[in-house]
PDB file of N, CA and C in Angstrom:
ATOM      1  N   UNK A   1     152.342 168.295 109.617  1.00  0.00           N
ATOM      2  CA  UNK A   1     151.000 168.748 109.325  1.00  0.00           C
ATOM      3  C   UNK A   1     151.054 169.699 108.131  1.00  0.00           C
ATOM      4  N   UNK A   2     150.369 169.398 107.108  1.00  0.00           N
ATOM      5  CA  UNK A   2     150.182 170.622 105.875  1.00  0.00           C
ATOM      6  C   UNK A   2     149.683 172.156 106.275  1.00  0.00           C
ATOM      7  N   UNK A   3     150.392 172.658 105.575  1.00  0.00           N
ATOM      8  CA  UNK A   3     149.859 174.431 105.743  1.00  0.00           C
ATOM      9  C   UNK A   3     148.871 174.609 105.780  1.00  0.00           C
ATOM     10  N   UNK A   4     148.074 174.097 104.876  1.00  0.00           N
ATOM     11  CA  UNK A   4     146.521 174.435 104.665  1.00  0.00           C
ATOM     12  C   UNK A   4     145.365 173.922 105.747  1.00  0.00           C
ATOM     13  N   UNK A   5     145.877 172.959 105.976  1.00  0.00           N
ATOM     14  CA  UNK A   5     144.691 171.755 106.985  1.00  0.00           C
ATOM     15  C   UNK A   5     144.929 172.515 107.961  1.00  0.00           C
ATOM     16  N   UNK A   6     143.200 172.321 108.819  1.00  0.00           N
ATOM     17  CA  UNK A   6     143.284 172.915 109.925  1.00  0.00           C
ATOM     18  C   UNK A   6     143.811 171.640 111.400  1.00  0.00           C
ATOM     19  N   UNK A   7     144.308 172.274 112.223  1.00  0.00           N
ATOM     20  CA  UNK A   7     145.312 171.300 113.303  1.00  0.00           C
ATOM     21  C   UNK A   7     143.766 170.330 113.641  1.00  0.00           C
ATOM     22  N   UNK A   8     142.784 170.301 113.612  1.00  0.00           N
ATOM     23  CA  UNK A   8     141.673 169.512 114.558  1.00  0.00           C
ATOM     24  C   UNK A   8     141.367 168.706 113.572  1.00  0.00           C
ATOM     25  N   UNK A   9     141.366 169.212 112.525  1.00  0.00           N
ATOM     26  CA  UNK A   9     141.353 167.959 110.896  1.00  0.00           C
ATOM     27  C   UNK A   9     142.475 166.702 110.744  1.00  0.00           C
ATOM     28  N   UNK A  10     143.670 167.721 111.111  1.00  0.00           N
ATOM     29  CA  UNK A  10     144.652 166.411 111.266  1.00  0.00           C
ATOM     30  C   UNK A  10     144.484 165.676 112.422  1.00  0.00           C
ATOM     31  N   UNK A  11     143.997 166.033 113.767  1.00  0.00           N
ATOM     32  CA  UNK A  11     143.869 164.917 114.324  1.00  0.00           C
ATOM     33  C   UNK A  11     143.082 163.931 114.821  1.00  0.00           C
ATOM     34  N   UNK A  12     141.592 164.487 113.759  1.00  0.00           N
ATOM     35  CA  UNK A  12     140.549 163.670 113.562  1.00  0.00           C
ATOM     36  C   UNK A  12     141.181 162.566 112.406  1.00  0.00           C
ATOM     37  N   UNK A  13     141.785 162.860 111.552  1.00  0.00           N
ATOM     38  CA  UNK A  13     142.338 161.986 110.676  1.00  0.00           C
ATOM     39  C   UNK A  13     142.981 160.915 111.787  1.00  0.00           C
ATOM     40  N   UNK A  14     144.300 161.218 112.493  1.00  0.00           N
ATOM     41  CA  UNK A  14     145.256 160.754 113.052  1.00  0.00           C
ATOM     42  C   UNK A  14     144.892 159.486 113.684  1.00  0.00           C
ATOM     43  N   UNK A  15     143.517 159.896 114.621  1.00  0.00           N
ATOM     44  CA  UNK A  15     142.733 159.256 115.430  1.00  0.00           C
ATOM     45  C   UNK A  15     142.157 158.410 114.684  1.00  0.00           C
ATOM     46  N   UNK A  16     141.270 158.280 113.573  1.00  0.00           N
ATOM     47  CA  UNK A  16     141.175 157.829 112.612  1.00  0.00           C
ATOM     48  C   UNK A  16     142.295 156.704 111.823  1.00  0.00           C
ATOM     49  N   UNK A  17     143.001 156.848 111.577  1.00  0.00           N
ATOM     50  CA  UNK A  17     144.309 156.310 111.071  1.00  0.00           C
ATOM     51  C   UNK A  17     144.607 155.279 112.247  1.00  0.00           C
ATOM     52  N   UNK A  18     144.720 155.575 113.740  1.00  0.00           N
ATOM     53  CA  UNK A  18     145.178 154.503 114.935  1.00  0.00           C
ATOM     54  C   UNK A  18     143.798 153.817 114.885  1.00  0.00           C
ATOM     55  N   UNK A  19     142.787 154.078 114.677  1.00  0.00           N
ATOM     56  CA  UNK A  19     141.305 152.707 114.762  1.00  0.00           C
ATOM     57  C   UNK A  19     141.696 152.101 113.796  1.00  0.00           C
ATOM     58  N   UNK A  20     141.878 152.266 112.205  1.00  0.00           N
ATOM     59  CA  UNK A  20     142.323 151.594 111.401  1.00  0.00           C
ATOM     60  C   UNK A  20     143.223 150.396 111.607  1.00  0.00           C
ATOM     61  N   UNK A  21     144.359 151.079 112.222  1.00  0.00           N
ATOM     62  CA  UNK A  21     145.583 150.307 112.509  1.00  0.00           C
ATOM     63  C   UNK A  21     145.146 149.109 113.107  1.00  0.00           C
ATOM     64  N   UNK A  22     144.600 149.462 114.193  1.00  0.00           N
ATOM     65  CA  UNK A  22     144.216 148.252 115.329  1.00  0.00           C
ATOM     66  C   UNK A  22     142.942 147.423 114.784  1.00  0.00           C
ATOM     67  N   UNK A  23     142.442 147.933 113.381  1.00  0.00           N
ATOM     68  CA  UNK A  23     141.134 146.754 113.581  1.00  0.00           C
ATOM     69  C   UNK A  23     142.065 146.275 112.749  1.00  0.00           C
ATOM     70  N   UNK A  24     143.084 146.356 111.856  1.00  0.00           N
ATOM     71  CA  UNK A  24     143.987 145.689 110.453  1.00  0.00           C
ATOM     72  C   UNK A  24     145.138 144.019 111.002  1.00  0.00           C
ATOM     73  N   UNK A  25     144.953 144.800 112.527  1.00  0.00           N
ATOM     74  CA  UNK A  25     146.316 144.434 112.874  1.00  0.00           C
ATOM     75  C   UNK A  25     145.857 142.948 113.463  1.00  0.00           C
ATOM     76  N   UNK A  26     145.413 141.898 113.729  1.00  0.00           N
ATOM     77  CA  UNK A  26     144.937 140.887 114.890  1.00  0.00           C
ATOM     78  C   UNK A  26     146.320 140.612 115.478  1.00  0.00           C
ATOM     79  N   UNK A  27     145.990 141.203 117.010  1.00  0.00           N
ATOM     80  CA  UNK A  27     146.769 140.891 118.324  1.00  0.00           C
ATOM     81  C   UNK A  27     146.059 139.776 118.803  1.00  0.00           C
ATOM     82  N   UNK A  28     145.375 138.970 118.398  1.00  0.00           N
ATOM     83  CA  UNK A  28     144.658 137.757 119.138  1.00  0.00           C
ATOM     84  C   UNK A  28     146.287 136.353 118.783  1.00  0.00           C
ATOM     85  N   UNK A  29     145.622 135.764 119.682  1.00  0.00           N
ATOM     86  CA  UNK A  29     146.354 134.191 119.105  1.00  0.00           C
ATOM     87  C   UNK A  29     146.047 133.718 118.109  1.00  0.00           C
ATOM     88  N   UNK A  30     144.932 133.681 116.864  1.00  0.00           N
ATOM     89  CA  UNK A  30     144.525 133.840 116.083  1.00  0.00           C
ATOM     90  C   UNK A  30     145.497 134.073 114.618  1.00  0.00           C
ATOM     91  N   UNK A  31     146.707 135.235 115.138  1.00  0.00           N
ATOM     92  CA  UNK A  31     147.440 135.606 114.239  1.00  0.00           C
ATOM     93  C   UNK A  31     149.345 134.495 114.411  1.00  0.00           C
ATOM     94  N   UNK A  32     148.957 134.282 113.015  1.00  0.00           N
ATOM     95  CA  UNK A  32     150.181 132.801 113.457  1.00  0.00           C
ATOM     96  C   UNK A  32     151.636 133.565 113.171  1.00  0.00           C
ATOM     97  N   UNK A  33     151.534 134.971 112.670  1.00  0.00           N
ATOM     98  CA  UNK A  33     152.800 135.830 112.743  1.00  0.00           C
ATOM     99  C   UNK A  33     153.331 136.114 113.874  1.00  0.00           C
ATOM    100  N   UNK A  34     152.494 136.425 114.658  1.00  0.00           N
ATOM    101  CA  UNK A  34     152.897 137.399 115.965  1.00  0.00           C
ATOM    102  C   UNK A  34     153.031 136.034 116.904  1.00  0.00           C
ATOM    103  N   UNK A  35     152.097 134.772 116.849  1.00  0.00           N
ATOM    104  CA  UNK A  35     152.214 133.679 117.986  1.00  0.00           C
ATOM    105  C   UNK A  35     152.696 132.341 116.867  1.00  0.00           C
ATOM    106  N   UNK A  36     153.993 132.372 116.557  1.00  0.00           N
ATOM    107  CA  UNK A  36     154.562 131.201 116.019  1.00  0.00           C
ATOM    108  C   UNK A  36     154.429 130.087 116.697  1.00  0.00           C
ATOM    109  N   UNK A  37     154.123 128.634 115.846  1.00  0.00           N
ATOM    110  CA  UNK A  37     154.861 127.811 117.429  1.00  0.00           C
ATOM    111  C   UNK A  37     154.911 126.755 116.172  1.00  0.00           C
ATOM    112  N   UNK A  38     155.702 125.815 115.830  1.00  0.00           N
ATOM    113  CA  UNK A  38     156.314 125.314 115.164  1.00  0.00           C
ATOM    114  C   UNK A  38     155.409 123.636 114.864  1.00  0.00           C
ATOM    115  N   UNK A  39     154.909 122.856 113.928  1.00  0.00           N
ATOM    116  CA  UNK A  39     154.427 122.113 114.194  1.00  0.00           C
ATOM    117  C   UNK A  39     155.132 120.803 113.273  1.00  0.00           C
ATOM    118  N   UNK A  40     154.475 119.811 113.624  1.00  0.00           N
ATOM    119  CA  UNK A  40     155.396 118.454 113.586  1.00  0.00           C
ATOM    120  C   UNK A  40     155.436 118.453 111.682  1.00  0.00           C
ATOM    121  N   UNK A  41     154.044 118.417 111.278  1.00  0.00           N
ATOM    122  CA  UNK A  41     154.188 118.817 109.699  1.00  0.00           C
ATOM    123  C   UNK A  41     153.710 120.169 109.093  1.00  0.00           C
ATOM    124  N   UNK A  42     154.552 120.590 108.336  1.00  0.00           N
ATOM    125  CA  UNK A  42     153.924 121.739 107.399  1.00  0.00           C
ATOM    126  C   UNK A  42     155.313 123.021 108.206  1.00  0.00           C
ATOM    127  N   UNK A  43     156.397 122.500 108.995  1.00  0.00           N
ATOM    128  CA  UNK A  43     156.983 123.631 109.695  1.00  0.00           C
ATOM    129  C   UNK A  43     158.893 123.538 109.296  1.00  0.00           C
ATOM    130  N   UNK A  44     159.080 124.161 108.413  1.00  0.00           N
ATOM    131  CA  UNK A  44     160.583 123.523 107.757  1.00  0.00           C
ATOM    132  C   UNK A  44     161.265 124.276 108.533  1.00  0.00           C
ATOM    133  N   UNK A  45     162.387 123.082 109.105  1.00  0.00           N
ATOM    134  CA  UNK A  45     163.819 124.506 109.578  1.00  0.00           C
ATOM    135  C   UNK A  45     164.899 124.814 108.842  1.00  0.00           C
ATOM    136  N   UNK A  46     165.378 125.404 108.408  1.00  0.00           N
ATOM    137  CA  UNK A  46     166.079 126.329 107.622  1.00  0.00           C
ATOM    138  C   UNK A  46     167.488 126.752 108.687  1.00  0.00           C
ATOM    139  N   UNK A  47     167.302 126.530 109.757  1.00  0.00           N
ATOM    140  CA  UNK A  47     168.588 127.214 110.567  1.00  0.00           C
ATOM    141  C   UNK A  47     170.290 126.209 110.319  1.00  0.00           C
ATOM    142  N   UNK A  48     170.216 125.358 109.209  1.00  0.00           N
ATOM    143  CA  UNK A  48     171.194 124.672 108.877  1.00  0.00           C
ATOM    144  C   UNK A  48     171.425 125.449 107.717  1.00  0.00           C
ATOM    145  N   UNK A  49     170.773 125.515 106.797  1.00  0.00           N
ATOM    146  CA  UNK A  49     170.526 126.028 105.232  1.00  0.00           C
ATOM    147  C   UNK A  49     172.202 126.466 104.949  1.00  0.00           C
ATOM    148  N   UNK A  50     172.642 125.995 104.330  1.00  0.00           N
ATOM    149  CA  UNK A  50     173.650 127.166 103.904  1.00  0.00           C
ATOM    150  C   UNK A  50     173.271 128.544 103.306  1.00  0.00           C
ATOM    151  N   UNK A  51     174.333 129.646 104.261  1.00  0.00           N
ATOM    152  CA  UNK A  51     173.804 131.272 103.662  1.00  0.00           C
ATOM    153  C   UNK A  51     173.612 131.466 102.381  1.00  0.00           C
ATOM    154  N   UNK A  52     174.461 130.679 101.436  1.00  0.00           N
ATOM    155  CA  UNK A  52     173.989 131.408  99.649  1.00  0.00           C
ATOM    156  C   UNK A  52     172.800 131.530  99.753  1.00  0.00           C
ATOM    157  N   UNK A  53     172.088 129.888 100.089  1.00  0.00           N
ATOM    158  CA  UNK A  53     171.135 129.916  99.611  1.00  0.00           C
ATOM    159  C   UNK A  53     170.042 130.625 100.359  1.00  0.00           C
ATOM    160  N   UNK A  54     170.200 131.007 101.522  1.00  0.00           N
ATOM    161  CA  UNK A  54     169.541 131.340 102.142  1.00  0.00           C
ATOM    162  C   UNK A  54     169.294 133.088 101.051  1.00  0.00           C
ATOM    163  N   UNK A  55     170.315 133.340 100.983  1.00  0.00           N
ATOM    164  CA  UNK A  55     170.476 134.648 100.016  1.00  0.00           C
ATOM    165  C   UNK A  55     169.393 134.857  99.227  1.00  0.00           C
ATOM    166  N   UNK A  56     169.899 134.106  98.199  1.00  0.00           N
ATOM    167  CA  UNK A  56     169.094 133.500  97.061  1.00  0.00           C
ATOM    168  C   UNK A  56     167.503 133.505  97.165  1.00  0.00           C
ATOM    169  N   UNK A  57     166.946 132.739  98.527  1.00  0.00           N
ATOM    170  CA  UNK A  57     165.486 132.797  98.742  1.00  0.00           C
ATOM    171  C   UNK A  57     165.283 134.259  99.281  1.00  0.00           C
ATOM    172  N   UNK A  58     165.970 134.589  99.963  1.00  0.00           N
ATOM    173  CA  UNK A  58     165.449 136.429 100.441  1.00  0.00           C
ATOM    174  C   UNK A  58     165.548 137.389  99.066  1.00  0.00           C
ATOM    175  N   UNK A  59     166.112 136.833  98.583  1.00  0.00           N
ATOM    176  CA  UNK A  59     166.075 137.812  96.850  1.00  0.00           C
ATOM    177  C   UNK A  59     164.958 137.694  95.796  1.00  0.00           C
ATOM    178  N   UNK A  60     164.303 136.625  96.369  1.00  0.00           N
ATOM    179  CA  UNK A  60     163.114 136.093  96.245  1.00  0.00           C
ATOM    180  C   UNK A  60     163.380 135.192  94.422  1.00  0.00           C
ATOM    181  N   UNK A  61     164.250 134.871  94.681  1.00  0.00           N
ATOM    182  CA  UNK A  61     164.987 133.578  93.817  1.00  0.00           C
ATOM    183  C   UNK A  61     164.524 132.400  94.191  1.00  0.00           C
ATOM    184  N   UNK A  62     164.189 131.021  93.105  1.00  0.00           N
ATOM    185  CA  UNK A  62     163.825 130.113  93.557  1.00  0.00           C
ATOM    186  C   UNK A  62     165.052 129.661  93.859  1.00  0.00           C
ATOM    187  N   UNK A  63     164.428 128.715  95.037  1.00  0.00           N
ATOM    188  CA  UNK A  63     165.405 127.853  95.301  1.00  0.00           C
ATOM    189  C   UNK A  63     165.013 126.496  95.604  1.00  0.00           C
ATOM    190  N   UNK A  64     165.855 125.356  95.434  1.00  0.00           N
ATOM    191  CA  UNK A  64     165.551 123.974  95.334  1.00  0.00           C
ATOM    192  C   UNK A  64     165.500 123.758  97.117  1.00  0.00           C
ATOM    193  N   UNK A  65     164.428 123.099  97.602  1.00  0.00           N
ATOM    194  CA  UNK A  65     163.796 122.724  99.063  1.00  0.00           C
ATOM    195  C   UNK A  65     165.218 121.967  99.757  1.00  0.00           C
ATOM    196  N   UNK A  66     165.655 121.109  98.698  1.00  0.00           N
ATOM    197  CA  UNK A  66     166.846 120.213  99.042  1.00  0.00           C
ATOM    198  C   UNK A  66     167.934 120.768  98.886  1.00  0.00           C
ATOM    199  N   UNK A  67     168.009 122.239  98.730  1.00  0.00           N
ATOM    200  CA  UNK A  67     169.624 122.914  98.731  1.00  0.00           C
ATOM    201  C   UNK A  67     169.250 123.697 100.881  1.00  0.00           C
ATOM    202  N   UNK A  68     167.961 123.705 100.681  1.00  0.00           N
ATOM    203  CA  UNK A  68     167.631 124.763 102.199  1.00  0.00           C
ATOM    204  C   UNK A  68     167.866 123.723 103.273  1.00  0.00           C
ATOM    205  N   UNK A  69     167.175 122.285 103.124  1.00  0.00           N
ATOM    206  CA  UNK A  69     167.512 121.304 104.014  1.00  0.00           C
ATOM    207  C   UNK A  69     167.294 120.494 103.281  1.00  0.00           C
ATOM    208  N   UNK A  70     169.145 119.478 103.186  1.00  0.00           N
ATOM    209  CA  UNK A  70     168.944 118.566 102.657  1.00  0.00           C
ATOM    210  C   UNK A  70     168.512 117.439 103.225  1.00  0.00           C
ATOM    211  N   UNK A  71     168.292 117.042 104.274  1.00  0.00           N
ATOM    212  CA  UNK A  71     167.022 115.967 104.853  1.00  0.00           C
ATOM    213  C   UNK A  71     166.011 116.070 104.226  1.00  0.00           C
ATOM    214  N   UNK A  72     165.335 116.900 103.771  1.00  0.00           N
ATOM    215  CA  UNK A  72     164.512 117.250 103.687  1.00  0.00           C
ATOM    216  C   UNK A  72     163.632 116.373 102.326  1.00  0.00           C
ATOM    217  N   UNK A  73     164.480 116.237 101.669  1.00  0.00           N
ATOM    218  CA  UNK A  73     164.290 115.195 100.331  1.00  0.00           C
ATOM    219  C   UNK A  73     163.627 114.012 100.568  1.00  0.00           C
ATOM    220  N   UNK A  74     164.913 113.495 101.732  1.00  0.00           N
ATOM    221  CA  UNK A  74     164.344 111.686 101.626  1.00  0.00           C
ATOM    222  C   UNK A  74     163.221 111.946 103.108  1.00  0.00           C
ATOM    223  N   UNK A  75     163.037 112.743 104.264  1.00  0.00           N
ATOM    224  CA  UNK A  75     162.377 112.677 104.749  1.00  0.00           C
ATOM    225  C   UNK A  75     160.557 112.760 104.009  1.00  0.00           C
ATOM    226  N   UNK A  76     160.549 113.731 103.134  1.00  0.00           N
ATOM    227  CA  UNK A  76     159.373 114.180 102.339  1.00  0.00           C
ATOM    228  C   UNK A  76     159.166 112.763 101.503  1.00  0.00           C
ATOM    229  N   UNK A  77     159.952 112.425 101.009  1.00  0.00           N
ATOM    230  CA  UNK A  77     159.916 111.030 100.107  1.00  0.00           C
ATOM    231  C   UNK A  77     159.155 110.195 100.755  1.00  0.00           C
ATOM    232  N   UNK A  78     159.891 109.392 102.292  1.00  0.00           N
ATOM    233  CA  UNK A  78     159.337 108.455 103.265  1.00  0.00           C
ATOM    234  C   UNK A  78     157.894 109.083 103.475  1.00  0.00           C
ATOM    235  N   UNK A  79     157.984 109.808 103.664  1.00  0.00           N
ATOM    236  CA  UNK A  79     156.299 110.239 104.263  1.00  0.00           C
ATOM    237  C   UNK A  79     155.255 110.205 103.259  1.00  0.00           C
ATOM    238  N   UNK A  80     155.833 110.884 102.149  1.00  0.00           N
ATOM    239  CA  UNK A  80     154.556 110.874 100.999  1.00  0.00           C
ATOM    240  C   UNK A  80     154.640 109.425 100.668  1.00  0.00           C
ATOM    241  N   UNK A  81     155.294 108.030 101.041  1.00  0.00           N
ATOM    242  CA  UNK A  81     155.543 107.081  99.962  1.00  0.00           C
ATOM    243  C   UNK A  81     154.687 106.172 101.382  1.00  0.00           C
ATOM    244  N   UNK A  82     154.684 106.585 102.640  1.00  0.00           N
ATOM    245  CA  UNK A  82     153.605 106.332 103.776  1.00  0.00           C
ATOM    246  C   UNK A  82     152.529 106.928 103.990  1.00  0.00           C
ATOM    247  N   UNK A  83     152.401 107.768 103.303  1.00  0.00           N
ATOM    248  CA  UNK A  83     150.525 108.355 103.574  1.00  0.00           C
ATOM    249  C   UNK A  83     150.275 107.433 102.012  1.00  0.00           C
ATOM    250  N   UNK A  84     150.705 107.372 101.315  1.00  0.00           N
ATOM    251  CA  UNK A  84     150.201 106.838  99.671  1.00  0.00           C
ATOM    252  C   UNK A  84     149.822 105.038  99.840  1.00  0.00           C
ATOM    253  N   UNK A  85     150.622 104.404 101.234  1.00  0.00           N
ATOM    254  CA  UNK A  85     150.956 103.467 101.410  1.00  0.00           C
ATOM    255  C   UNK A  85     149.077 103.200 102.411  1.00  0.00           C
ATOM    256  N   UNK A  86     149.507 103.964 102.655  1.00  0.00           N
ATOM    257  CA  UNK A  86     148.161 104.149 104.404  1.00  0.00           C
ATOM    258  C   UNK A  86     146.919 104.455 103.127  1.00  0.00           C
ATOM    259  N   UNK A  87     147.059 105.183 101.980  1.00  0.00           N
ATOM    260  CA  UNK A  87     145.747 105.273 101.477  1.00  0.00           C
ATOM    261  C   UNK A  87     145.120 104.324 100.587  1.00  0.00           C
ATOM    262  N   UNK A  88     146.364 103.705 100.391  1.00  0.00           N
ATOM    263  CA  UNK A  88     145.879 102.470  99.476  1.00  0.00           C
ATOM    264  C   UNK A  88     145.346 101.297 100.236  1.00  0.00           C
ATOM    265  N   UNK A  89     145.770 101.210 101.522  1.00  0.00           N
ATOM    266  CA  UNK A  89     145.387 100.164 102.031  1.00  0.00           C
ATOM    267  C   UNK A  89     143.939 100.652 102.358  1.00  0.00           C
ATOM    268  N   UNK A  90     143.181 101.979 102.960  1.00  0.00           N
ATOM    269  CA  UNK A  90     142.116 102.606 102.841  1.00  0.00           C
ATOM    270  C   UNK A  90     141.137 101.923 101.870  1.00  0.00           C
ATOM    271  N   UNK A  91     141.808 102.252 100.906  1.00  0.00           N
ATOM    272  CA  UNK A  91     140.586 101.678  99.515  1.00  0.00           C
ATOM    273  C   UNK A  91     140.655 100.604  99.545  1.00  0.00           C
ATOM    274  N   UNK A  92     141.664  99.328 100.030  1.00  0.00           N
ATOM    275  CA  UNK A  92     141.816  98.373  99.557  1.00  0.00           C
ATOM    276  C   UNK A  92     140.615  97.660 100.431  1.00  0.00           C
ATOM    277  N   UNK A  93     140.783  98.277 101.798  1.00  0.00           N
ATOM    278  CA  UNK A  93     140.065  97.936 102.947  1.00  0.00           C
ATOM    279  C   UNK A  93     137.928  98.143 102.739  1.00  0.00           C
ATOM    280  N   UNK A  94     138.097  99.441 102.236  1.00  0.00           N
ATOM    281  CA  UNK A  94     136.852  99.865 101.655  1.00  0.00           C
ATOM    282  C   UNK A  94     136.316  98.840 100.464  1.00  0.00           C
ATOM    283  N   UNK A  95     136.965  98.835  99.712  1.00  0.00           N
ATOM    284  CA  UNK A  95     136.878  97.681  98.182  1.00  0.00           C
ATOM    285  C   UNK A  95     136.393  95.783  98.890  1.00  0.00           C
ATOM    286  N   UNK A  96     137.112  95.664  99.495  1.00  0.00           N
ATOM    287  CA  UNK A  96     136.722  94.572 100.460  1.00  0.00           C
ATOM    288  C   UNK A  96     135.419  94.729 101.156  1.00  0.00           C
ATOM    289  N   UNK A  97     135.226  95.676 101.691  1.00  0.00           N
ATOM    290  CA  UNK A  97     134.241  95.988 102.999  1.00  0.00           C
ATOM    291  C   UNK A  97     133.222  96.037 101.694  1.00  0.00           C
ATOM    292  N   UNK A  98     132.836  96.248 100.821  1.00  0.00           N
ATOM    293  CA  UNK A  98     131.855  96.995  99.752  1.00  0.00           C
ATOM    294  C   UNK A  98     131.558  95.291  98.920  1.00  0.00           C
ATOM    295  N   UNK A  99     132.202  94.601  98.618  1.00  0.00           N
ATOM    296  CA  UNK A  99     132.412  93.596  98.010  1.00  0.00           C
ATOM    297  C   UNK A  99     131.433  92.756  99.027  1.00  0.00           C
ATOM    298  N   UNK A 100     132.432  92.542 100.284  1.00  0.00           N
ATOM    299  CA  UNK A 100     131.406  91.643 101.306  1.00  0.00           C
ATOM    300  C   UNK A 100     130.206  92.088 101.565  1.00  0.00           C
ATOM    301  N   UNK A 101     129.946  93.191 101.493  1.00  0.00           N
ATOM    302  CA  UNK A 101     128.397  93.720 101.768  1.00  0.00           C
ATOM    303  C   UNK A 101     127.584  93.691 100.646  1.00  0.00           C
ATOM    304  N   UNK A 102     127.758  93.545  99.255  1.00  0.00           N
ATOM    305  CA  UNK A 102     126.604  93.470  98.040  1.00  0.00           C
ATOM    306  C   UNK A 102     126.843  91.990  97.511  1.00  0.00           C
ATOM    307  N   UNK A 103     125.784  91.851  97.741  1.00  0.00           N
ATOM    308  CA  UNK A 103     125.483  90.340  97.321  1.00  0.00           C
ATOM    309  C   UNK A 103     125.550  89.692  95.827  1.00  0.00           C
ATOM    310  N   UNK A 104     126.093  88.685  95.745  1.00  0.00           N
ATOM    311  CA  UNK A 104     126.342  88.463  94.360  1.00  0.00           C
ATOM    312  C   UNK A 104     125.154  88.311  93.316  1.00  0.00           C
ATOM    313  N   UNK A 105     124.674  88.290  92.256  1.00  0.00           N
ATOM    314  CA  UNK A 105     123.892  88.049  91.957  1.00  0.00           C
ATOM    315  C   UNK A 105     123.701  87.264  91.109  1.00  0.00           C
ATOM    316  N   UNK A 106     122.579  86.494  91.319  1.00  0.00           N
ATOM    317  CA  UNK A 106     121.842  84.999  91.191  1.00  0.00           C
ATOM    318  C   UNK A 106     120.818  84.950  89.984  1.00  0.00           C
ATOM    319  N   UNK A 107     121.028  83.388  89.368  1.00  0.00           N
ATOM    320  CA  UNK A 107     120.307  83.148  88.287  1.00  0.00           C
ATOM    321  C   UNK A 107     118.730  83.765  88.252  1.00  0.00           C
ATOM    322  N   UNK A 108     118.286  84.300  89.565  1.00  0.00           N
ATOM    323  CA  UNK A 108     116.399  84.553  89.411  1.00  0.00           C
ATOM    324  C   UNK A 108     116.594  85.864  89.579  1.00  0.00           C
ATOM    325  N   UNK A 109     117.867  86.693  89.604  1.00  0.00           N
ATOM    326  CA  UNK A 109     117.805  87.608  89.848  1.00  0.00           C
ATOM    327  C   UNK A 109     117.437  89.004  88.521  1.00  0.00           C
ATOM    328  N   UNK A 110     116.787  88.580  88.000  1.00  0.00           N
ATOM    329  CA  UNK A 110     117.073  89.188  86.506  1.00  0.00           C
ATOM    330  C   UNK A 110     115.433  90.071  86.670  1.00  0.00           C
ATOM    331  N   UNK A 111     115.686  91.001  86.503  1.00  0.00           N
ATOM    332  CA  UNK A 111     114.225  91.987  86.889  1.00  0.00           C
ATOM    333  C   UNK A 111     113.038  91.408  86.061  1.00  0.00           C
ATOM    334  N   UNK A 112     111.809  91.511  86.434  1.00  0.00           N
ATOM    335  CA  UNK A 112     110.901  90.743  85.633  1.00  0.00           C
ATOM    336  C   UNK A 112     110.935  92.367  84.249  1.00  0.00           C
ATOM    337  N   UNK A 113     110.970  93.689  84.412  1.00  0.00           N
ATOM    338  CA  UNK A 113     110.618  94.367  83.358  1.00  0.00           C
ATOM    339  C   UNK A 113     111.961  93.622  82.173  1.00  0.00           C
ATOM    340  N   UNK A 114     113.070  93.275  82.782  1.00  0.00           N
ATOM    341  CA  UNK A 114     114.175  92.840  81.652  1.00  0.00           C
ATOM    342  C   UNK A 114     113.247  91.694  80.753  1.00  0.00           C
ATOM    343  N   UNK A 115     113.065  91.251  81.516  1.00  0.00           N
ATOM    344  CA  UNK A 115     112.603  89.369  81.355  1.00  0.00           C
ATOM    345  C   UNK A 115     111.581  90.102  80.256  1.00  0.00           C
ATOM    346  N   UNK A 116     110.263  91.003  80.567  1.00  0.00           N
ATOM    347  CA  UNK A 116     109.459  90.926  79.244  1.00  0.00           C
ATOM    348  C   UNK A 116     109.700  91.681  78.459  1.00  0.00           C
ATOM    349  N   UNK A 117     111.076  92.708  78.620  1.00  0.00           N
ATOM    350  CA  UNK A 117     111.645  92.926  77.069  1.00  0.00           C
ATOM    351  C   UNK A 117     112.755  92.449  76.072  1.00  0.00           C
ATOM    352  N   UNK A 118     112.522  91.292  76.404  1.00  0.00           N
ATOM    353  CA  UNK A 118     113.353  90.209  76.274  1.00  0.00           C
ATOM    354  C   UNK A 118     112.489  89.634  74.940  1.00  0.00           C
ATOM    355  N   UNK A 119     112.519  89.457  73.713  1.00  0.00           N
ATOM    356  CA  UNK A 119     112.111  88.906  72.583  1.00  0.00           C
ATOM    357  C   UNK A 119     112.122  87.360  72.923  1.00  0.00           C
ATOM    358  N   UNK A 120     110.815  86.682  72.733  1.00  0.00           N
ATOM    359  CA  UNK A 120     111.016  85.044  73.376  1.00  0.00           C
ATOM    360  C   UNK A 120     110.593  84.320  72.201  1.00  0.00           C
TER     361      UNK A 120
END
């Protein structure tokens, strides 16, 4: 406590300072620090990694994804080269579906405003 401040100042502050804390802090499940749980994509494990590199990233050095886990390369490969695979067939499927639904268009089909600005 400073010399000068009076003791009921510091612990209106203090008190002050612990509400802070707790509205800053989320203790809910909400907070994905405090309630980890690991998911099928977006969750890399690292507990193989060799230590250099592990070094290296805590030094806040880049490091290549495929030195931390080398699976990690051709697994990311297969997957992006199967969602790219799954989206093309998407459009291909859509492009079809869009095709069969607009009707082709036919010799009478020509708007009558075309037809009379049409020089005859």
């Amino acid at each position: 406590m400073p010399a000068n401040v009076p003791e009921e100042r510091c612990k209106t502050v203090e008190s002050a300072r612990q509400v802070w804390i707790h509205k800053l802090i989320d203790l809910s499940r909400r907070n994905s620090l405090l309630y980890f749980r690991p998911l099928k994509t977006g969750t890399l494990d690292f507990s193989e990694a060799p230590s250099e590199s592990l070094r290296e990233l805590l030094a806040g050095e880049t490091v290549a994804a495929s030195k931390l886990a080398p699976s990690l390369e051709s697994d990311a490969l297969k997957k992006s080269i199967s969602a790219r695979l799954e989206e093309d067939k998407d459009l291909a499927a859509a492009l079809v579906q869009e095709r069969v639904e607009t009707p082709a268009p036919t010799s009478g089909s020509i708007s009558r405003k075309h037809q009379q600005t049409q020089p005859s």
